[in-house]
N, C-alpha and C. Protein backbone atom coordinates (compact mmCIF):
# COMPACT_ATOMS: atom_id res chain seq x y z
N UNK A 1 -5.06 -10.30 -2.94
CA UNK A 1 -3.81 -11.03 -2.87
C UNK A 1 -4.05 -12.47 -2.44
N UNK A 2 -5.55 -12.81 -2.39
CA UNK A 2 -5.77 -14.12 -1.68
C UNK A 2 -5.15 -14.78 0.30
N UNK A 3 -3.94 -14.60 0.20
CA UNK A 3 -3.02 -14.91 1.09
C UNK A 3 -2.48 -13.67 1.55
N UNK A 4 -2.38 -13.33 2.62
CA UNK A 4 -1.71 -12.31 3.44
C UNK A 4 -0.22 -12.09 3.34
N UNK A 5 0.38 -10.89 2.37
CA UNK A 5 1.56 -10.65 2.07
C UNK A 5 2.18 -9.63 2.57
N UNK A 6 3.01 -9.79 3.69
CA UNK A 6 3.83 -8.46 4.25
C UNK A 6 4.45 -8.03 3.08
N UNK A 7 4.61 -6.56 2.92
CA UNK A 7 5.89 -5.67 2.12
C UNK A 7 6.43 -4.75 3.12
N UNK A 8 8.20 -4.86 2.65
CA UNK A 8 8.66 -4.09 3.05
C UNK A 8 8.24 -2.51 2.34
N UNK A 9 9.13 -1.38 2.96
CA UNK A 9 9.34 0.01 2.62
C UNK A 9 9.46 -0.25 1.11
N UNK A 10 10.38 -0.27 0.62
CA UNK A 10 11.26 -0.43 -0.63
C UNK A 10 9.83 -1.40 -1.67
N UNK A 11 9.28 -2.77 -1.26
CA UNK A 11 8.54 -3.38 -1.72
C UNK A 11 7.49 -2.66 -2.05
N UNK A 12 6.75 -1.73 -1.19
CA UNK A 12 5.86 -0.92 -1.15
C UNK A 12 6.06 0.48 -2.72
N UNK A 13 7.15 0.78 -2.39
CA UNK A 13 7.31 1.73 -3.63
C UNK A 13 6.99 0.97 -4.83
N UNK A 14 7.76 -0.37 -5.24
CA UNK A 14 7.37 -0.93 -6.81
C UNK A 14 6.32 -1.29 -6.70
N UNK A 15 5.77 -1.90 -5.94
CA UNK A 15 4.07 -1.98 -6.11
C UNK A 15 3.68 -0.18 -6.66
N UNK A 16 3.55 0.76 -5.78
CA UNK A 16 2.85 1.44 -6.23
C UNK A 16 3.29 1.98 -7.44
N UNK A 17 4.42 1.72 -8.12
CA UNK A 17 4.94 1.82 -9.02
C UNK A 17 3.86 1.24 -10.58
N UNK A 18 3.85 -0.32 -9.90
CA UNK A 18 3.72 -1.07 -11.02
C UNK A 18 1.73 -0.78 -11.39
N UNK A 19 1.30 -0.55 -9.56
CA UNK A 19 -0.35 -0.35 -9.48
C UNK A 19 -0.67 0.69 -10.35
N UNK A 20 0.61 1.93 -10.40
CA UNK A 20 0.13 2.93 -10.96
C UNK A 20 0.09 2.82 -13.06
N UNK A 21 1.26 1.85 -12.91
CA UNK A 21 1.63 2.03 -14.43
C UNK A 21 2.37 0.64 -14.83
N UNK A 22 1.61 -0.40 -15.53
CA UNK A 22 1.98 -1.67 -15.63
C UNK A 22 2.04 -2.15 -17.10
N UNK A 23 2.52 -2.83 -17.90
CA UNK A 23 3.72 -3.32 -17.57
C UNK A 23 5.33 -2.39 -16.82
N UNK A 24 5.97 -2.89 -16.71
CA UNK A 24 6.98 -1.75 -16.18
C UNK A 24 8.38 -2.95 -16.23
N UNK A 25 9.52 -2.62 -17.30
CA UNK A 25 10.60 -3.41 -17.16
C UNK A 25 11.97 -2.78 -16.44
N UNK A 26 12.59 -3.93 -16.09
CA UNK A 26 13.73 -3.35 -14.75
C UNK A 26 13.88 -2.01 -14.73
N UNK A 27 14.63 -2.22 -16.02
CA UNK A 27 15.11 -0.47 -16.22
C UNK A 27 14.13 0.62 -16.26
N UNK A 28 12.87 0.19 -16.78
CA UNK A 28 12.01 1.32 -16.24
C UNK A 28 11.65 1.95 -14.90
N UNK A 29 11.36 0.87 -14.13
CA UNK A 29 11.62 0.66 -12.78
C UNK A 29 12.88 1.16 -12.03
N UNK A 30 13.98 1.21 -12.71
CA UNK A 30 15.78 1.60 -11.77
C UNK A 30 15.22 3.20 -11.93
N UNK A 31 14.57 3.54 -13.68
CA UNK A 31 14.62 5.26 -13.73
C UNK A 31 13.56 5.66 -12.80
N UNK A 32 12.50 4.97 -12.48
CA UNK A 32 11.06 5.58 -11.72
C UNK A 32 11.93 5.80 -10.38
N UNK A 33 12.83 5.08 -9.53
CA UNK A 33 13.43 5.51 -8.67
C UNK A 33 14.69 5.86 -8.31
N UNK A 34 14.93 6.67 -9.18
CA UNK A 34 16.66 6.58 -9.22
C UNK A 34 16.94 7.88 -8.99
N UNK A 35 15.92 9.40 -8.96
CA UNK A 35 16.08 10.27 -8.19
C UNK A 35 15.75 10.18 -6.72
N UNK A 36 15.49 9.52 -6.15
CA UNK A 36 15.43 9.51 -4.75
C UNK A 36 15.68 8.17 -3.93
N UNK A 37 16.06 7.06 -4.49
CA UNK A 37 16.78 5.91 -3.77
C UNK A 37 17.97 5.75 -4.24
N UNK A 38 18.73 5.69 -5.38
CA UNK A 38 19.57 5.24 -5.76
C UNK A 38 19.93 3.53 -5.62
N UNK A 39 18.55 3.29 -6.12
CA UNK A 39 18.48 1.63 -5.90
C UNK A 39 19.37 1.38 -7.84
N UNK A 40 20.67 0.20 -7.53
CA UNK A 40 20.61 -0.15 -8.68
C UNK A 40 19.70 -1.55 -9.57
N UNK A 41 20.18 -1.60 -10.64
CA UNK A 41 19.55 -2.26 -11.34
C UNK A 41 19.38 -4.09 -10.37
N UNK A 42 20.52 -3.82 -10.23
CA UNK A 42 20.71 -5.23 -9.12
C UNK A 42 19.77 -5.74 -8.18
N UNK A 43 19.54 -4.28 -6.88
CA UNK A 43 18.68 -4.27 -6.05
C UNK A 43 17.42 -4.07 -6.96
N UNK A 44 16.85 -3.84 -7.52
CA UNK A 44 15.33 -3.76 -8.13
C UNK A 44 15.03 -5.46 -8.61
N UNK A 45 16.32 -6.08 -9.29
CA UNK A 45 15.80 -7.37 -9.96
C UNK A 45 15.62 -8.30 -8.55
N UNK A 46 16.69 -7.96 -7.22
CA UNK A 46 16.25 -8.76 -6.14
C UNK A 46 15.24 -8.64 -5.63
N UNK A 47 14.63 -7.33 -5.26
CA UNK A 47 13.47 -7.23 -4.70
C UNK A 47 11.94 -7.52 -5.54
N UNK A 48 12.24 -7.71 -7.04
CA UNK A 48 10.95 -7.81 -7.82
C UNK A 48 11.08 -9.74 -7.27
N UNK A 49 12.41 -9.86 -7.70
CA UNK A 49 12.60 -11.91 -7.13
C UNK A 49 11.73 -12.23 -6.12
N UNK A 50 11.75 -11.12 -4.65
CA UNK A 50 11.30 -11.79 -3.70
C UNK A 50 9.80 -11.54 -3.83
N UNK A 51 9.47 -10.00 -4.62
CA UNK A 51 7.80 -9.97 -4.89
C UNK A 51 7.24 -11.03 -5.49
N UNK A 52 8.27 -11.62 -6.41
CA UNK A 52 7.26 -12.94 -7.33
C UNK A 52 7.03 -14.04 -6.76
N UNK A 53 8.48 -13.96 -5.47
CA UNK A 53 8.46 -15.08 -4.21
C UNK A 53 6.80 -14.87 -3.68
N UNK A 54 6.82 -13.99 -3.04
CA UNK A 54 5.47 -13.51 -2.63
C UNK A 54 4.22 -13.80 -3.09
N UNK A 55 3.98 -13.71 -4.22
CA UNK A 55 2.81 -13.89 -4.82
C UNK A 55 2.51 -12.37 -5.21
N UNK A 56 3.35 -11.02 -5.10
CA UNK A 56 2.84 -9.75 -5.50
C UNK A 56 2.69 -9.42 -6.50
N UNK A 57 3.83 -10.34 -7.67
CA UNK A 57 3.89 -9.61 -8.71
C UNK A 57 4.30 -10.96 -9.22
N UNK A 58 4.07 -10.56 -10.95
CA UNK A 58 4.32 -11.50 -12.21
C UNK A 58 5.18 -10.81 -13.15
N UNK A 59 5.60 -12.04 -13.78
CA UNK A 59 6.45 -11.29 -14.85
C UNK A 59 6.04 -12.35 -16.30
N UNK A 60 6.23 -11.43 -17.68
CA UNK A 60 6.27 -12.04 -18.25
C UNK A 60 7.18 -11.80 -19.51
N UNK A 61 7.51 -12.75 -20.37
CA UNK A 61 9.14 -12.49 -21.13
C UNK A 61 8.62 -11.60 -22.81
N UNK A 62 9.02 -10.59 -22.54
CA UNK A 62 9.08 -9.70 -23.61
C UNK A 62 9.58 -8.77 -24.58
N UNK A 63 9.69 -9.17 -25.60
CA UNK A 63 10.77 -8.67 -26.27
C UNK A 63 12.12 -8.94 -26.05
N UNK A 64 12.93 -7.52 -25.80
CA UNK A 64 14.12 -7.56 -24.95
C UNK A 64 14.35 -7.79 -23.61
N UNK A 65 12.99 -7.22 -22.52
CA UNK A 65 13.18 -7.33 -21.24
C UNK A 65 11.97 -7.76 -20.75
N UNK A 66 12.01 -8.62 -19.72
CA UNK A 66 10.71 -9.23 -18.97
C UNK A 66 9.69 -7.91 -18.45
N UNK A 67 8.42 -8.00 -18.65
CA UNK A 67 7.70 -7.09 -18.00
C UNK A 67 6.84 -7.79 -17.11
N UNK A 68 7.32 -6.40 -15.65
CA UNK A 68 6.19 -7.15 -14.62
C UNK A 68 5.27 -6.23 -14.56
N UNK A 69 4.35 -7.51 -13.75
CA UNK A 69 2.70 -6.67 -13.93
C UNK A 69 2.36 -6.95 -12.19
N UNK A 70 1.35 -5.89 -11.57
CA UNK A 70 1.11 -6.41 -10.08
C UNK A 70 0.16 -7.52 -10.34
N UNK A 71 0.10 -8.46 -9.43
CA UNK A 71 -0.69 -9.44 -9.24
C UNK A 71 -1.71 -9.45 -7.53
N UNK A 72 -1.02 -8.45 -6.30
CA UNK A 72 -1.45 -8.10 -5.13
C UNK A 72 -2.33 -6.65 -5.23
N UNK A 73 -3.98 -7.09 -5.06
CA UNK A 73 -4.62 -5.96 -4.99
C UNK A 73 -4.15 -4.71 -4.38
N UNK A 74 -4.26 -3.77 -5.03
CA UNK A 74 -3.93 -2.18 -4.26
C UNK A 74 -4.97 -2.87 -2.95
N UNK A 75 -6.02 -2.23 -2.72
CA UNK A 75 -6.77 -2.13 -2.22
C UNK A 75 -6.78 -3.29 -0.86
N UNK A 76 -6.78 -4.55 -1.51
CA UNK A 76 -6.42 -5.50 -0.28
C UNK A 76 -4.85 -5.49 0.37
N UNK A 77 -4.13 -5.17 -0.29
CA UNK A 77 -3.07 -5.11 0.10
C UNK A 77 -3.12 -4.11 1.24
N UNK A 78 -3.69 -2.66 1.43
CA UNK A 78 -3.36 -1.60 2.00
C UNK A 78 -4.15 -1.92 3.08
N UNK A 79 -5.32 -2.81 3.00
CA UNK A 79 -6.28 -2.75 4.04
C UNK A 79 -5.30 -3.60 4.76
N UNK A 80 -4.89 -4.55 4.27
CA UNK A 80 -4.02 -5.56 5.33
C UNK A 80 -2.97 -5.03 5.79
N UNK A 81 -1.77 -4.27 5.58
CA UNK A 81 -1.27 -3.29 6.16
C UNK A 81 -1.38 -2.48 7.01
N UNK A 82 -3.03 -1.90 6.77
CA UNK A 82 -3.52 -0.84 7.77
C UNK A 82 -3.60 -1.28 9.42
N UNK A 83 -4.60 -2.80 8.78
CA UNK A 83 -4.88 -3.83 10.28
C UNK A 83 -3.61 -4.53 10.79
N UNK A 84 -2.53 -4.60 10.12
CA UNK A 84 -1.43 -4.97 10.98
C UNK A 84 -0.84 -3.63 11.43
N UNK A 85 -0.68 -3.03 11.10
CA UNK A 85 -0.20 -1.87 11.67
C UNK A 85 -0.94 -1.27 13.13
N UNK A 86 -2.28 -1.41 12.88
CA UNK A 86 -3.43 -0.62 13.86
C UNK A 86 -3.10 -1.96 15.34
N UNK A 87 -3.13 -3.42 14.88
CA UNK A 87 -2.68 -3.89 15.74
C UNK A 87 -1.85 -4.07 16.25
N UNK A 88 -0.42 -3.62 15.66
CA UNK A 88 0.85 -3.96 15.99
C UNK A 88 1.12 -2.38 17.30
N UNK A 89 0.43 -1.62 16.24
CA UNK A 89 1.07 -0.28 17.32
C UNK A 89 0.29 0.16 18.38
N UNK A 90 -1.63 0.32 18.30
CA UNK A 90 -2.13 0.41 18.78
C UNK A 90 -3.22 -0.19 19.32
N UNK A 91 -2.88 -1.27 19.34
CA UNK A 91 -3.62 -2.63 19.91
C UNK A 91 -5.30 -3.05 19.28
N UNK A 92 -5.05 -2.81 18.01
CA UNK A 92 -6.26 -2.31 17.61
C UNK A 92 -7.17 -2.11 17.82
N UNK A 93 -6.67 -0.39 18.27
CA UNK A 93 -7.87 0.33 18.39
C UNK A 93 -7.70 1.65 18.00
N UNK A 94 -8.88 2.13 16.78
CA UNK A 94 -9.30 3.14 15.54
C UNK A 94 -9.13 4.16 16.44
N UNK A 95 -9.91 4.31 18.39
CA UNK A 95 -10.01 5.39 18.43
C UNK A 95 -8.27 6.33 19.40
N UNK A 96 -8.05 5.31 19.56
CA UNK A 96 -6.71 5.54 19.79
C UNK A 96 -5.34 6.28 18.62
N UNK A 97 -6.03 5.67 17.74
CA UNK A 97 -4.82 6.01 16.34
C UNK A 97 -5.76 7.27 16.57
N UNK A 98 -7.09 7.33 16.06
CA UNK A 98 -7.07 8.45 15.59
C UNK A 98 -7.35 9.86 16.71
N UNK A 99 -7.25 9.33 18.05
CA UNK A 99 -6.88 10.51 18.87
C UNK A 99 -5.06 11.08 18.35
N UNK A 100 -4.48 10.07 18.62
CA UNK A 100 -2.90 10.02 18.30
C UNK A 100 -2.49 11.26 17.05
N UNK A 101 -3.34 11.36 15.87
CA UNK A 101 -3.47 11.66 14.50
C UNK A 101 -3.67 13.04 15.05
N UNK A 102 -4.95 13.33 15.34
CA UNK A 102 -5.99 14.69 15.83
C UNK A 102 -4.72 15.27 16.66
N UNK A 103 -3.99 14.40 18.12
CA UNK A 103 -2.95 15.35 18.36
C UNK A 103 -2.17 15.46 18.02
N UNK A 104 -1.41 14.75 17.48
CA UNK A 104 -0.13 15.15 16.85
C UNK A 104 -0.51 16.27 15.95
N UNK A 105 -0.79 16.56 14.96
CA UNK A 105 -0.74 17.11 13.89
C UNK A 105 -2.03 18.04 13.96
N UNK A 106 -3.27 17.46 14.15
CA UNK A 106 -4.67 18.43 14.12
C UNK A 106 -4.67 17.97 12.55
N UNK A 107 -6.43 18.84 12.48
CA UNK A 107 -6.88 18.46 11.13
C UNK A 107 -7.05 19.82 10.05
N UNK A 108 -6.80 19.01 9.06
CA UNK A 108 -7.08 20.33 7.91
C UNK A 108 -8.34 20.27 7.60
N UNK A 109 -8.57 21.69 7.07
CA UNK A 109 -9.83 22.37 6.64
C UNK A 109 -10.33 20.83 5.84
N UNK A 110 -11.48 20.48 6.59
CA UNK A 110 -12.63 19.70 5.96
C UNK A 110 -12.45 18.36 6.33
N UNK A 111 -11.36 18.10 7.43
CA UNK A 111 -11.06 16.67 7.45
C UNK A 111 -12.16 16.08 8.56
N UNK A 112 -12.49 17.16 9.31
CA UNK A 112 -13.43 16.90 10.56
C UNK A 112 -14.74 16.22 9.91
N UNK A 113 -15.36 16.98 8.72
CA UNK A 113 -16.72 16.63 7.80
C UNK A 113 -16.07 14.99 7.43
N UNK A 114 -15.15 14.93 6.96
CA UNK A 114 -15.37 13.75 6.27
C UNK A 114 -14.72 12.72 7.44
N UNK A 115 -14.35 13.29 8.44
CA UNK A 115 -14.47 11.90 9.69
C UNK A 115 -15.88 11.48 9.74
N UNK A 116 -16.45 12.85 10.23
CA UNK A 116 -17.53 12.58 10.88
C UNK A 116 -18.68 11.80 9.61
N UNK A 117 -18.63 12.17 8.89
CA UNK A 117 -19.13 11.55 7.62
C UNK A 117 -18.85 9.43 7.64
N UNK A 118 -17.55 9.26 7.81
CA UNK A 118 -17.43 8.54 7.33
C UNK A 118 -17.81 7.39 9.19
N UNK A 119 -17.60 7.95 10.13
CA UNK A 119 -18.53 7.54 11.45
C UNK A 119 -20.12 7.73 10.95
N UNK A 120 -20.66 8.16 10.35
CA UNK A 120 -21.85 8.09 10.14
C UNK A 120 -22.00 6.58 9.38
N UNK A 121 -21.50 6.73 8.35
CA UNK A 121 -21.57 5.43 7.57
C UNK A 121 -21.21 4.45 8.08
N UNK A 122 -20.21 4.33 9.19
CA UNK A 122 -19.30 2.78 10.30
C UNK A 122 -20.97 2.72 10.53
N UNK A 123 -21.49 3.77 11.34
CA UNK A 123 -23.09 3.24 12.30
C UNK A 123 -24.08 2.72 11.51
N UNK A 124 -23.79 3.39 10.21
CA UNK A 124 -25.31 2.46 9.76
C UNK A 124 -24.57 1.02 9.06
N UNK A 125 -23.93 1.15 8.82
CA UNK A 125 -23.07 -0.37 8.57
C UNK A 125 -23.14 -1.29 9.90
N UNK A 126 -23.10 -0.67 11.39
CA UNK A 126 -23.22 -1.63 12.10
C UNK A 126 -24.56 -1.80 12.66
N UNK A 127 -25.73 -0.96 11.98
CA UNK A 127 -27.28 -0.79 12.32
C UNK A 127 -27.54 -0.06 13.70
N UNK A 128 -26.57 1.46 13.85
CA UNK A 128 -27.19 2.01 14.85
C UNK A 128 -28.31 3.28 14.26
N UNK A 129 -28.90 3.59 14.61
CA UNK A 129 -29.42 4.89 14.32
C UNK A 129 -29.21 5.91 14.12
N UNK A 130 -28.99 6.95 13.37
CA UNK A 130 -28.33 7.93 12.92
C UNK A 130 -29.31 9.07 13.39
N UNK A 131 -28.88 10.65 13.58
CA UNK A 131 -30.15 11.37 14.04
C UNK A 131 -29.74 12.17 12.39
């Protein structure tokens, strides 16, 4: 995304909307959520306005209806999310969230392997020794 772009809730859905399946015009967009928001056509053209405000998304003029395309990496986008979030709630710190995670809820079959897996890989990324 180059530049650091907050999304709201609502913002967050048409992105993954558009990440998943792009081009995508209004009305395609009102039907992708129209069993479970009841956003109208109205609210979708404001909120794509403020994505293009943003820098998230592009549009371009086609046919009958403009199609937008994402322009904000999945991937950078979520990481920047993650780190405002990790700092906003838990002062960032990983091992705090993820005590928080482990109690609330506990882990499902296999999630322990691929923590511990993926702490293996943080250490040799930061050059400790692995046994």
């Amino acid at each position: 995304m180059g530049r650091q772009v907050h999304l709201s809730d609502g913002e967050w859905r048409l992105m993954h909307i558009l990440w998943n399946r792009s081009p995508q015009t209004v009305t395609e967009l009102v039907h992708a959520v129209a069993g479970d928001t009841g956003w109208t056509k109205h609210t979708i053209m404001k909120m794509l306005s403020r994505l293009e405000e943003k820098g998230a998304v592009r549009h371009e003029d086609g046919g009958r209806a403009k199609q937008f395309y994402p322009v904000a990496d999945r991937q950078e986008a979520v990481r920047e999310e993650t780190e405002s979030f990790l700092r906003k709630v838990y002062g960032g710190s990983v091992g705090l969230l993820m005590s928080c995670l482990v109690d609330g809820r506990g882990l499902k079959p296999g999630e322990a392997e691929e923590l511990e897996a993926i702490l293996r890989r943080a250490g040799k990324d930061a050059g400790e020794e692995q046994p």
